[in-house]
PDB file of N, CA and C in Angstrom:
ATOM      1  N   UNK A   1     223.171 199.832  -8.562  1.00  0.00           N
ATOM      2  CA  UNK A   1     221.990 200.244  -9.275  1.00  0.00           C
ATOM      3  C   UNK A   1     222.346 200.534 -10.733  1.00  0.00           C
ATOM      4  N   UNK A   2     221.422 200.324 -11.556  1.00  0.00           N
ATOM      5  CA  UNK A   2     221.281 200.766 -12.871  1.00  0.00           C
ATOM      6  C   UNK A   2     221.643 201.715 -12.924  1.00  0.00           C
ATOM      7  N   UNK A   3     222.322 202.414 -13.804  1.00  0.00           N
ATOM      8  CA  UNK A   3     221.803 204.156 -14.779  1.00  0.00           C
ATOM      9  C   UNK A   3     220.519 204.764 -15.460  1.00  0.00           C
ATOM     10  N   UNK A   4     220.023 205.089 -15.103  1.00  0.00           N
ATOM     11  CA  UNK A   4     219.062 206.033 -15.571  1.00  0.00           C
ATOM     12  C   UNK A   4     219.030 205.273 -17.168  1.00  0.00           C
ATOM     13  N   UNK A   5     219.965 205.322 -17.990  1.00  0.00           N
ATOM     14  CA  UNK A   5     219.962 205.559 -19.082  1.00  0.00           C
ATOM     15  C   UNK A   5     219.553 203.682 -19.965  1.00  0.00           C
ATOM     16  N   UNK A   6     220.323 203.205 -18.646  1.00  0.00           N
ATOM     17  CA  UNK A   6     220.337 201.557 -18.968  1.00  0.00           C
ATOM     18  C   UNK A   6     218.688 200.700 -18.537  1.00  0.00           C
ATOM     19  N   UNK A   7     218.122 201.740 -18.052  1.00  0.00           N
ATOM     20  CA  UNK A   7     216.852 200.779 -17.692  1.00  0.00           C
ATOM     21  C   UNK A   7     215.758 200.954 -18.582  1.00  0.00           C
ATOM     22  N   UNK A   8     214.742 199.907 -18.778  1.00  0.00           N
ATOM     23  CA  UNK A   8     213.299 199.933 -19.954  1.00  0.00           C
ATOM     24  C   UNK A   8     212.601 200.958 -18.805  1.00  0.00           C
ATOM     25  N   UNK A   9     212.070 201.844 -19.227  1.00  0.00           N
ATOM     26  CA  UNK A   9     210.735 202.825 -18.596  1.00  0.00           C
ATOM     27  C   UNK A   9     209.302 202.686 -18.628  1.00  0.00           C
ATOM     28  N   UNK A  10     209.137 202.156 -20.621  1.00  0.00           N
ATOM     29  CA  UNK A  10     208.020 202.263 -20.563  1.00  0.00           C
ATOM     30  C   UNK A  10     207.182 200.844 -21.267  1.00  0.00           C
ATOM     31  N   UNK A  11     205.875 201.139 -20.591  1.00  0.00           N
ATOM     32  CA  UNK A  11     205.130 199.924 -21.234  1.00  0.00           C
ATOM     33  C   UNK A  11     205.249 199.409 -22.265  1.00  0.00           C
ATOM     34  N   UNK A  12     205.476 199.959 -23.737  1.00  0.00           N
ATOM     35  CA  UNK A  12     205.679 199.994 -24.823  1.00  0.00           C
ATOM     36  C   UNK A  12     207.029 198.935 -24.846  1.00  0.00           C
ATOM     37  N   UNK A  13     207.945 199.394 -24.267  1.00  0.00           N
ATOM     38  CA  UNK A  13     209.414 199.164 -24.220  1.00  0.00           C
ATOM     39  C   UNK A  13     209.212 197.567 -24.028  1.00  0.00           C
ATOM     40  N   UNK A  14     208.601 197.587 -22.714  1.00  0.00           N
ATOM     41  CA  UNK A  14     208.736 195.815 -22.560  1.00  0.00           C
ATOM     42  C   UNK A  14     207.776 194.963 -22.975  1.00  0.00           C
ATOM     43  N   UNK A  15     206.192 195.509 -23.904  1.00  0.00           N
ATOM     44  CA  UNK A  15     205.781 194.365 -24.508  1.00  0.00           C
ATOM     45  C   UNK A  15     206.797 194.487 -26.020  1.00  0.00           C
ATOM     46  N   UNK A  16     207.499 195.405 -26.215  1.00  0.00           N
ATOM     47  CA  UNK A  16     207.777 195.133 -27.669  1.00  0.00           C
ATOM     48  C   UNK A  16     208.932 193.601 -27.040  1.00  0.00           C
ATOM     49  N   UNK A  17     210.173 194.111 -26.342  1.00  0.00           N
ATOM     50  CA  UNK A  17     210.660 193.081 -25.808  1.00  0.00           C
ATOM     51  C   UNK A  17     210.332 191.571 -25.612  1.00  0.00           C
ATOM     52  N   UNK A  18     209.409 191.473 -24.587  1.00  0.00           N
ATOM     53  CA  UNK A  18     208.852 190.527 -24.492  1.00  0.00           C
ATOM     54  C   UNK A  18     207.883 189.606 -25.410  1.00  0.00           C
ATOM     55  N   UNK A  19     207.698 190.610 -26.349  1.00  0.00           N
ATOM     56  CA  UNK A  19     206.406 190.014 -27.754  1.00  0.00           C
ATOM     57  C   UNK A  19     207.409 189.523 -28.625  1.00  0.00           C
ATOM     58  N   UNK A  20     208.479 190.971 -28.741  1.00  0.00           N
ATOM     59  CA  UNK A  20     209.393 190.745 -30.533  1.00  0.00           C
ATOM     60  C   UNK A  20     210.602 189.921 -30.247  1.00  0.00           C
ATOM     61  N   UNK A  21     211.039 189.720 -29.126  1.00  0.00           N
ATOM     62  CA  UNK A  21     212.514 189.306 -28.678  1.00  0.00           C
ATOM     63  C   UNK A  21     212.608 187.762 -28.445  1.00  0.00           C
ATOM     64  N   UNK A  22     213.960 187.238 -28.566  1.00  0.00           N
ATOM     65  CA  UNK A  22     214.310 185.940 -27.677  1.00  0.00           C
ATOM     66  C   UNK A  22     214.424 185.500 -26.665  1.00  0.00           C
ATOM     67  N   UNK A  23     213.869 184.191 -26.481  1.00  0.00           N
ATOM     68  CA  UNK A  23     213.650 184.240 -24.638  1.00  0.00           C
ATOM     69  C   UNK A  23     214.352 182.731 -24.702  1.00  0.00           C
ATOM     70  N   UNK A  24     214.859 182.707 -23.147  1.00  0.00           N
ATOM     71  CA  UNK A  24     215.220 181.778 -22.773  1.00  0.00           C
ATOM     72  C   UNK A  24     214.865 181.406 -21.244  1.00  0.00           C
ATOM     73  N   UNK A  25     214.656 180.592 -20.509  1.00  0.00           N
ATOM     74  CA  UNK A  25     214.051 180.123 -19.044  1.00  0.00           C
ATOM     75  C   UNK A  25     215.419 179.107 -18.485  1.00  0.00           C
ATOM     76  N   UNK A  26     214.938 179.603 -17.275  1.00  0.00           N
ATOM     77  CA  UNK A  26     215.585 178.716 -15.925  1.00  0.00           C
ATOM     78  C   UNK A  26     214.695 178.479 -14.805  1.00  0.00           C
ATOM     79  N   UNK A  27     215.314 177.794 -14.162  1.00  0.00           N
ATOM     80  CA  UNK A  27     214.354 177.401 -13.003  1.00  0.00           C
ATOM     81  C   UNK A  27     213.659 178.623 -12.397  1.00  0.00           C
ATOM     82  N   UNK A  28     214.734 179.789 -11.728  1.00  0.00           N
ATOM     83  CA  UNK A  28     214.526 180.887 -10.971  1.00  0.00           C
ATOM     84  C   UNK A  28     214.163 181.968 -12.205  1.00  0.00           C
ATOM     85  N   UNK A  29     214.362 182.098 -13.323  1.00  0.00           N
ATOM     86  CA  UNK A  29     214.424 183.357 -13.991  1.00  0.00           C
ATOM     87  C   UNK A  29     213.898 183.022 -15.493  1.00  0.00           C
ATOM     88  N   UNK A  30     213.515 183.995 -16.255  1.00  0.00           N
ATOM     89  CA  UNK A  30     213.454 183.802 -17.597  1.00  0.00           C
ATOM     90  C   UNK A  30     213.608 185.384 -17.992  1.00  0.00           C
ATOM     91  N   UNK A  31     214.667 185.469 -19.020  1.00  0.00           N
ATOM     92  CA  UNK A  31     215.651 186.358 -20.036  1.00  0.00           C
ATOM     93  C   UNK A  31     214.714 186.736 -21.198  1.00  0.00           C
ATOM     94  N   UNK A  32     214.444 187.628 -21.602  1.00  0.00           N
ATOM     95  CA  UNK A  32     213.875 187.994 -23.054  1.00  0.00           C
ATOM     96  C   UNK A  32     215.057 189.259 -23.605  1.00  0.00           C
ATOM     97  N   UNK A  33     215.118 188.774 -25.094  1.00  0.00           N
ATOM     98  CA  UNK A  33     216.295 189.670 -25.502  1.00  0.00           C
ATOM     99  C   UNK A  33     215.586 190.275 -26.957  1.00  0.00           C
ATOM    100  N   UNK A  34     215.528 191.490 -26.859  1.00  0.00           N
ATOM    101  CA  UNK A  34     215.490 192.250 -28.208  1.00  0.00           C
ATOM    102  C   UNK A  34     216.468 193.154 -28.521  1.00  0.00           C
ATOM    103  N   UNK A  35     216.971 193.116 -30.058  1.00  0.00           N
ATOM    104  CA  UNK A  35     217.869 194.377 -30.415  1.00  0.00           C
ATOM    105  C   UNK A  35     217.002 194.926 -30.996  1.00  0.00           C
ATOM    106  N   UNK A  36     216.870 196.733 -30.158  1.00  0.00           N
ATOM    107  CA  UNK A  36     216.261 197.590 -31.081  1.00  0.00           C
ATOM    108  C   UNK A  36     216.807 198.290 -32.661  1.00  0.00           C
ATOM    109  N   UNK A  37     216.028 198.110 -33.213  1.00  0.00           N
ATOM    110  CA  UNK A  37     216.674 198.228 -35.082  1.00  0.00           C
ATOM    111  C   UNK A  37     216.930 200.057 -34.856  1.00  0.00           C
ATOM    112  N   UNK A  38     216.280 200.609 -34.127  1.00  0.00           N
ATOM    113  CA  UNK A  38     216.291 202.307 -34.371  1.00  0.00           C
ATOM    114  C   UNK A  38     217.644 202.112 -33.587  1.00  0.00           C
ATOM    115  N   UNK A  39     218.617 201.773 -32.721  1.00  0.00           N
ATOM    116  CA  UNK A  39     219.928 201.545 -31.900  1.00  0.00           C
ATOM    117  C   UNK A  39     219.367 201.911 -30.448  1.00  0.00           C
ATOM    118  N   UNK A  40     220.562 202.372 -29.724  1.00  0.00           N
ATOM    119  CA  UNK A  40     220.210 203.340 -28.827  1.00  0.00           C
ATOM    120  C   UNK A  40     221.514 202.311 -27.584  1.00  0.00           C
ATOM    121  N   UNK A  41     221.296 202.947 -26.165  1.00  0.00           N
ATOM    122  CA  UNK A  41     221.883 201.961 -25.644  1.00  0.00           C
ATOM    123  C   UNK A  41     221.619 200.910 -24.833  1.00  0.00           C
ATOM    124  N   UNK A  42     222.389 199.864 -24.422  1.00  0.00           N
ATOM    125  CA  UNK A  42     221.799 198.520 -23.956  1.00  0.00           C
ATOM    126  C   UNK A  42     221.440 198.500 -22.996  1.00  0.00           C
ATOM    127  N   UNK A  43     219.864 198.211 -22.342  1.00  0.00           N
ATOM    128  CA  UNK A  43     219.197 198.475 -21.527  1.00  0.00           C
ATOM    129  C   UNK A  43     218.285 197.161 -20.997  1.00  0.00           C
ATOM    130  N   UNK A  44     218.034 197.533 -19.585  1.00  0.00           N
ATOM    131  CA  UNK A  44     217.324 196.375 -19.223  1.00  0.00           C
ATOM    132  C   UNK A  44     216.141 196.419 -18.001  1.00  0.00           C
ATOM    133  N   UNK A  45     215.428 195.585 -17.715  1.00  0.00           N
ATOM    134  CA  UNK A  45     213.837 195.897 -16.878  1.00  0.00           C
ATOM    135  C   UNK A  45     213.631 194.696 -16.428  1.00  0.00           C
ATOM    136  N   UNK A  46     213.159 194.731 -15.474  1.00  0.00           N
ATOM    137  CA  UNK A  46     212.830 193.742 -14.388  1.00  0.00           C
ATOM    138  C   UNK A  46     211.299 193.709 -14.489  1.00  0.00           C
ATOM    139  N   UNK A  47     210.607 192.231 -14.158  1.00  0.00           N
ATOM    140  CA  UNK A  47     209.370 192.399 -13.721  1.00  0.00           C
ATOM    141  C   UNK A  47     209.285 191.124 -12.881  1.00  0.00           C
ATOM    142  N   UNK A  48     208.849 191.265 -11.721  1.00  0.00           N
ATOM    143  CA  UNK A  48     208.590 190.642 -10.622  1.00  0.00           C
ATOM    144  C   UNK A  48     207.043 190.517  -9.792  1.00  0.00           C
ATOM    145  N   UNK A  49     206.425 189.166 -10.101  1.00  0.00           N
ATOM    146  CA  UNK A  49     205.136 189.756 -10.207  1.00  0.00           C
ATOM    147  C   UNK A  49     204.453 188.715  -8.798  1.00  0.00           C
ATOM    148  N   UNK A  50     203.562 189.090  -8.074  1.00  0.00           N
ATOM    149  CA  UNK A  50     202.519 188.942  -6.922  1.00  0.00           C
ATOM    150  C   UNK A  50     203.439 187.400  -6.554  1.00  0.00           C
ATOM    151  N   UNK A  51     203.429 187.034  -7.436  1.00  0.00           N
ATOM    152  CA  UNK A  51     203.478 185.158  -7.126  1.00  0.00           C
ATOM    153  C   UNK A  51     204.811 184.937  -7.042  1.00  0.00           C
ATOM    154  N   UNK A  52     206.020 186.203  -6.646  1.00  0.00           N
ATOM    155  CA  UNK A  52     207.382 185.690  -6.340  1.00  0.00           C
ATOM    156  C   UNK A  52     207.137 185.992  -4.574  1.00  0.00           C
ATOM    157  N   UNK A  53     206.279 186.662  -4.214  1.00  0.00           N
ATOM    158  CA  UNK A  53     205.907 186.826  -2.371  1.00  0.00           C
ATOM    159  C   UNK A  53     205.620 188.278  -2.638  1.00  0.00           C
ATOM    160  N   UNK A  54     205.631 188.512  -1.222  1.00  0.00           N
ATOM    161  CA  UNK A  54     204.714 189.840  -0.895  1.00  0.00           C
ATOM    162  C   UNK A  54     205.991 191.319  -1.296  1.00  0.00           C
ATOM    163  N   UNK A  55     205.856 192.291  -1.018  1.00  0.00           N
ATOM    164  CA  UNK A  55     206.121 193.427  -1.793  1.00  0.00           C
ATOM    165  C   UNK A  55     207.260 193.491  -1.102  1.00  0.00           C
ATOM    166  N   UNK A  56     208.125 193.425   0.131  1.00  0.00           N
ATOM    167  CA  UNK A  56     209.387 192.947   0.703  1.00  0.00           C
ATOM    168  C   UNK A  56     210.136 191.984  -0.226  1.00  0.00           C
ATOM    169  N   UNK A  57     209.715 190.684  -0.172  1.00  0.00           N
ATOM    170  CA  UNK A  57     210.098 189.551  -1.126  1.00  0.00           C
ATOM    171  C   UNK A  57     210.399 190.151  -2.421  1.00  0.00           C
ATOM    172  N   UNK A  58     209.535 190.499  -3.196  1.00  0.00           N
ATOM    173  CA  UNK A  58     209.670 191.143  -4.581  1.00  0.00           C
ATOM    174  C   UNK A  58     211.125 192.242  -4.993  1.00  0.00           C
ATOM    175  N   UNK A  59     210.786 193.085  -3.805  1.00  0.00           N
ATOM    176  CA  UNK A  59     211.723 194.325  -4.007  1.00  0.00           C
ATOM    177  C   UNK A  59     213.241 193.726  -3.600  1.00  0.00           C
ATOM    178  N   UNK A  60     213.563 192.821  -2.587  1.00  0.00           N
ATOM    179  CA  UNK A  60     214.532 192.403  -2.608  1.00  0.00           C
ATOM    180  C   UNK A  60     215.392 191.505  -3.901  1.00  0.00           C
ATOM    181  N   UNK A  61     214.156 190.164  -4.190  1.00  0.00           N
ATOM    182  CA  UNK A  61     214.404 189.676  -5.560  1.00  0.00           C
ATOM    183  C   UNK A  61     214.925 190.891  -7.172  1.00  0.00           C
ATOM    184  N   UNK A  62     213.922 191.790  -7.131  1.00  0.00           N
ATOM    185  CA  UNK A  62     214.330 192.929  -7.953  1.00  0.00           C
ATOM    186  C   UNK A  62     216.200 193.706  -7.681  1.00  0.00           C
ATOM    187  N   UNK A  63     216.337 193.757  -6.739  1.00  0.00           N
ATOM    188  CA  UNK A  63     217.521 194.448  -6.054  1.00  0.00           C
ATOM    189  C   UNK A  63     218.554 193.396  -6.369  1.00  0.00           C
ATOM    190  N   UNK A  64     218.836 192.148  -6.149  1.00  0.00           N
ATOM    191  CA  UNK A  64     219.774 191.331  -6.337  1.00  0.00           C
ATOM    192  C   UNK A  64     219.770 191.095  -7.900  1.00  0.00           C
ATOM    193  N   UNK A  65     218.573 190.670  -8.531  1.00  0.00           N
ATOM    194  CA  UNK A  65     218.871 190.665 -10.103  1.00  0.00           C
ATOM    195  C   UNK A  65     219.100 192.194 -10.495  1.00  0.00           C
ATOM    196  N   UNK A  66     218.472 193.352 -10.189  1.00  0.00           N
ATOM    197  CA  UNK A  66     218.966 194.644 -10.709  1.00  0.00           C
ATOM    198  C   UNK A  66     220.713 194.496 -10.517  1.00  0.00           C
ATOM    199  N   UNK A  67     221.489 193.819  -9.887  1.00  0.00           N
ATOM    200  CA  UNK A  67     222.870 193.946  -9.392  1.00  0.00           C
ATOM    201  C   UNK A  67     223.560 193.035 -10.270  1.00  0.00           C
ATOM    202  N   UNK A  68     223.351 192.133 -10.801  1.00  0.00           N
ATOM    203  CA  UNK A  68     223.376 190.678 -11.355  1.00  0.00           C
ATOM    204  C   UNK A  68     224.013 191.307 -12.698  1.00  0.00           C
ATOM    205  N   UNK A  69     222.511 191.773 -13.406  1.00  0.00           N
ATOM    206  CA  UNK A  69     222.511 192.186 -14.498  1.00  0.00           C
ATOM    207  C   UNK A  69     223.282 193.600 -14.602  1.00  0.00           C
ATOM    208  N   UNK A  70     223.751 194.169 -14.050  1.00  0.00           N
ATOM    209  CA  UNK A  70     224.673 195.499 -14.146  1.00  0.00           C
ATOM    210  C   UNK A  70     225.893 195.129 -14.110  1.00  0.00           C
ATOM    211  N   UNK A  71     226.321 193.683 -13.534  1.00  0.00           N
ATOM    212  CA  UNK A  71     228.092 193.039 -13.569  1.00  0.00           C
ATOM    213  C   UNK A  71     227.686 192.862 -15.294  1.00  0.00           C
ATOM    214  N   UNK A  72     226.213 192.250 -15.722  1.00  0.00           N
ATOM    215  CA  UNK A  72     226.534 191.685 -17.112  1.00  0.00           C
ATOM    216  C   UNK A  72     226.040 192.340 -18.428  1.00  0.00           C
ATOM    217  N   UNK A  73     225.985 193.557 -18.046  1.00  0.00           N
ATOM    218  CA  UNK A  73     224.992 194.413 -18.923  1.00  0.00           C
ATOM    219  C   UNK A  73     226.035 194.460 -20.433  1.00  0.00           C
ATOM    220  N   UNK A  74     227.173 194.454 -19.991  1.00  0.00           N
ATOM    221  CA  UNK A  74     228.050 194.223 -21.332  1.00  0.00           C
ATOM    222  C   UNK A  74     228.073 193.072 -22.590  1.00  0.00           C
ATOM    223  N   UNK A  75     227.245 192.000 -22.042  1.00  0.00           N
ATOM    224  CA  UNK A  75     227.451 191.172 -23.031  1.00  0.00           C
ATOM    225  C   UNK A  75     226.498 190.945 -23.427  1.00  0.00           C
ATOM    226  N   UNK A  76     225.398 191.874 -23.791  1.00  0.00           N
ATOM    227  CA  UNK A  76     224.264 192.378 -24.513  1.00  0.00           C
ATOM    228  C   UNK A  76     224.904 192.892 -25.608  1.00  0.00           C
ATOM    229  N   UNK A  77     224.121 192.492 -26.465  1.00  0.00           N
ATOM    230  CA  UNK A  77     224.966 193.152 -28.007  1.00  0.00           C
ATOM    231  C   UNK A  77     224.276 194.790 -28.051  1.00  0.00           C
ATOM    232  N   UNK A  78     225.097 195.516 -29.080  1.00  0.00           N
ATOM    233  CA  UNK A  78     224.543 197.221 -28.977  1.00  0.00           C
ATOM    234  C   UNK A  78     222.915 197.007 -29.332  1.00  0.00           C
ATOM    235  N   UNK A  79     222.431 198.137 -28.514  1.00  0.00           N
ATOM    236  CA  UNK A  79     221.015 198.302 -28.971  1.00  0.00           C
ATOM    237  C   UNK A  79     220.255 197.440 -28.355  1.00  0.00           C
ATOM    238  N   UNK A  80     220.853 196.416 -27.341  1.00  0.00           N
ATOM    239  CA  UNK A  80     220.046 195.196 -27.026  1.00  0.00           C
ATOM    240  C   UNK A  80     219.140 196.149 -25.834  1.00  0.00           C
ATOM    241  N   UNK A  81     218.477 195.387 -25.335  1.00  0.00           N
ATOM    242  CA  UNK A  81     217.393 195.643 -24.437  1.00  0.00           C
ATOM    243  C   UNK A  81     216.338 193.910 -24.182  1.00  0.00           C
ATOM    244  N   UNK A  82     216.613 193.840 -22.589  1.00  0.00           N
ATOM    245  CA  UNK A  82     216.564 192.713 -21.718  1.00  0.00           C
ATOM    246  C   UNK A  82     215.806 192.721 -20.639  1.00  0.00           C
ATOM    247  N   UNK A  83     214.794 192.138 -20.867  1.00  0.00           N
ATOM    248  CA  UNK A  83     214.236 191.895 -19.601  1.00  0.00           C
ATOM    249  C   UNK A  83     213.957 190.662 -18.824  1.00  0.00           C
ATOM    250  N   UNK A  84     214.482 190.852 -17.771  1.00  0.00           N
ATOM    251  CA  UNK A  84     214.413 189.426 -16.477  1.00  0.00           C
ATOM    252  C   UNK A  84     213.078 189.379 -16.108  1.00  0.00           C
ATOM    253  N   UNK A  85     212.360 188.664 -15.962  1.00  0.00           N
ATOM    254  CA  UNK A  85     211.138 187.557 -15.372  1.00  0.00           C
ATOM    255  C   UNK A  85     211.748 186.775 -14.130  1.00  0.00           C
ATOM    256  N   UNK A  86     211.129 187.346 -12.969  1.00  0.00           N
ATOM    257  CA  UNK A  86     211.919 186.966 -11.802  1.00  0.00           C
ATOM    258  C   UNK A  86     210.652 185.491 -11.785  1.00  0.00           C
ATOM    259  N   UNK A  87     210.621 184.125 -11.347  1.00  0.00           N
ATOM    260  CA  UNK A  87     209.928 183.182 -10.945  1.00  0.00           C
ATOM    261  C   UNK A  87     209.936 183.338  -9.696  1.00  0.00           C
ATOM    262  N   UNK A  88     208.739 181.966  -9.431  1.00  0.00           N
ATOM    263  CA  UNK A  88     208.530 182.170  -7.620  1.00  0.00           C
ATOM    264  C   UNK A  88     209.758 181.336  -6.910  1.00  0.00           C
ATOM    265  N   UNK A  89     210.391 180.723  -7.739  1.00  0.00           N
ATOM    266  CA  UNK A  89     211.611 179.959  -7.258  1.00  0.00           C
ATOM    267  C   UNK A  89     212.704 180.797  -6.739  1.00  0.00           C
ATOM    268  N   UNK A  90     212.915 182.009  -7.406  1.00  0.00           N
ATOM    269  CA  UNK A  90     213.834 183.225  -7.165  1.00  0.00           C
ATOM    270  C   UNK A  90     214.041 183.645  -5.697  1.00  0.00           C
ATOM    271  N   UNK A  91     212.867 183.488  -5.057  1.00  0.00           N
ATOM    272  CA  UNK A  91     212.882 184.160  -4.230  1.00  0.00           C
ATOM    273  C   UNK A  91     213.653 183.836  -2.709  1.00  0.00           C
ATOM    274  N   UNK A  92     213.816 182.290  -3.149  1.00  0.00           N
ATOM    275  CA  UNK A  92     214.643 181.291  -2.120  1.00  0.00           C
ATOM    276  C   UNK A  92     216.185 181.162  -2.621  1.00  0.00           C
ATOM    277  N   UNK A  93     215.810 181.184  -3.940  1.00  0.00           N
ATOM    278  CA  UNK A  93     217.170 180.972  -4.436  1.00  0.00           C
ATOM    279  C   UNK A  93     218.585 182.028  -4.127  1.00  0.00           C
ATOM    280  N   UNK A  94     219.916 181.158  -4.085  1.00  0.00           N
ATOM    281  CA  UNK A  94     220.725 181.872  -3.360  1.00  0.00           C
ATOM    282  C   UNK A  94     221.215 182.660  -3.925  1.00  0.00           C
ATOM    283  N   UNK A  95     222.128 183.676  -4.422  1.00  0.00           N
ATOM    284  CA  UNK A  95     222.916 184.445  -5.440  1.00  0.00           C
ATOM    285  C   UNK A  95     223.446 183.795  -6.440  1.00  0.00           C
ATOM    286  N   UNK A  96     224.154 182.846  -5.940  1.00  0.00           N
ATOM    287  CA  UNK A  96     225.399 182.171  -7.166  1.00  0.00           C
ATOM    288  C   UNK A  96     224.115 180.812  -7.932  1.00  0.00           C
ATOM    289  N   UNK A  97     222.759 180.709  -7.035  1.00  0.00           N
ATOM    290  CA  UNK A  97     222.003 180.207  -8.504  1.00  0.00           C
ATOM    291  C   UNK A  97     221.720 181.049  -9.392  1.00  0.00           C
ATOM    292  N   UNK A  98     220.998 181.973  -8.736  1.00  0.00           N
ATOM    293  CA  UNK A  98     220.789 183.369  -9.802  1.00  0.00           C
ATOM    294  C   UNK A  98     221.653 183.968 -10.588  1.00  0.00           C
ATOM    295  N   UNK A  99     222.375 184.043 -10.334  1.00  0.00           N
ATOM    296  CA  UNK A  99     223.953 184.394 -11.487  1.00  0.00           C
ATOM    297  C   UNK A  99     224.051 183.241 -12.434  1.00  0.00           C
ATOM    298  N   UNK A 100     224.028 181.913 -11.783  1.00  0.00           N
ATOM    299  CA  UNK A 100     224.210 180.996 -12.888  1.00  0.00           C
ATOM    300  C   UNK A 100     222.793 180.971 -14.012  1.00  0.00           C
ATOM    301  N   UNK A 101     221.717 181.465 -13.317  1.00  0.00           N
ATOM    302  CA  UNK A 101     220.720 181.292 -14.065  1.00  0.00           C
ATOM    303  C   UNK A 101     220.805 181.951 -15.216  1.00  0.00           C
ATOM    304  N   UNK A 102     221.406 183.406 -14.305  1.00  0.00           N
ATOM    305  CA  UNK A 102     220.571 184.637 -15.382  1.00  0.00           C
ATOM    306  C   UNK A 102     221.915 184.571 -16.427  1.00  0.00           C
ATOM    307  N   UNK A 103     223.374 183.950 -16.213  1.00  0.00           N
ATOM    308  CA  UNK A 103     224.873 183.994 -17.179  1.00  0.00           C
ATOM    309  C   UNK A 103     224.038 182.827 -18.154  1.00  0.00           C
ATOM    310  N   UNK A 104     223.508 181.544 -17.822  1.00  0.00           N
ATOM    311  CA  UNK A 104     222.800 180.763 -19.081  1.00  0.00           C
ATOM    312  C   UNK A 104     222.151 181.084 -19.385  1.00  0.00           C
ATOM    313  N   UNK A 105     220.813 181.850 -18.777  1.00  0.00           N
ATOM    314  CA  UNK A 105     219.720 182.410 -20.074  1.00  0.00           C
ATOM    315  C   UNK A 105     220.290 183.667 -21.230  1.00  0.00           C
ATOM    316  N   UNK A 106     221.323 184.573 -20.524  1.00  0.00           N
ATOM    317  CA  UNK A 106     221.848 185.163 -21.484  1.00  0.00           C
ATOM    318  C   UNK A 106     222.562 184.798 -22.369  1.00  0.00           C
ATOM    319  N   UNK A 107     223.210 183.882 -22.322  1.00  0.00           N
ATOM    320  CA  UNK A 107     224.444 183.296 -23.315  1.00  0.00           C
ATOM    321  C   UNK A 107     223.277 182.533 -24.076  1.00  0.00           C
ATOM    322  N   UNK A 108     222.133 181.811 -24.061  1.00  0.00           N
ATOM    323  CA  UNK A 108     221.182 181.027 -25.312  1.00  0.00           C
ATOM    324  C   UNK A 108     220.372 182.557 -25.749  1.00  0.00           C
ATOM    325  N   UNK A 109     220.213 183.516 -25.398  1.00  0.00           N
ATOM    326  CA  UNK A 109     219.680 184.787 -25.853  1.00  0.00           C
ATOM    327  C   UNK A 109     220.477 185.310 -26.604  1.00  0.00           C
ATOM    328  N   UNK A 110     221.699 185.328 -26.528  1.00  0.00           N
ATOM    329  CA  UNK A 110     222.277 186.011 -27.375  1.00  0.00           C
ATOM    330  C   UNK A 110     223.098 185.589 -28.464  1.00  0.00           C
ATOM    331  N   UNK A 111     222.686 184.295 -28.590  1.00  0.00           N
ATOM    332  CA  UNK A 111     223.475 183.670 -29.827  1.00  0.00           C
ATOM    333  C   UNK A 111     222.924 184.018 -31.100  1.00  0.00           C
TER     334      UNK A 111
END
């Protein structure tokens, strides 16, 4: 699991993300990357929505990328803040696609 300290909380947090930041897509996932200019530390938020399956499906998909992204929370630059877009493809998909997904959408996000 995350830290308390490493996850987006609030609404605010992830349209600025998702509006002001860089994004990149994969089959299973799509990455949005913002560095906040005020700093702070590198943090990240999940959203997993109706059309990845029912609320089982979802919470599991959430749980494996929440795990994903905590091996890679380091190669977020300081201040960054990231949020995963789980697709409906995710939800079949095995681990080591999802790792490969979410290691390429981060590496074109963070160049």
């Amino acid at each position: 699991m995350l830290p308390k300290e490493s996850r987006i909380h609030t609404g605010a947090d992830f349209r600025a993300v998702t509006r002001a930041g860089s994004r990149a897509g994969s089959a299973t996932l799509v990455a949005h990357l913002w560095v906040d200019p005020a700093g702070g530390p590198r943090r990240a938020g999940f959203v997993v929505s109706r059309a990845v399956g029912n609320a089982v499906v979802r919470n599991r998909v959430r749980r494996r990328l929440r795990h994903l992204v905590r091996e890679h929370l380091l190669v977020l630059p300081d201040s960054g803040m990231l949020v995963v877009r789980a697709l409906p493809a995710s939800a079949s998909a095995p681990s080591a696609v999802l790792e490969r997904d979410l290691l390429k959408t981060l590496d074109r996000v963070c160049r």
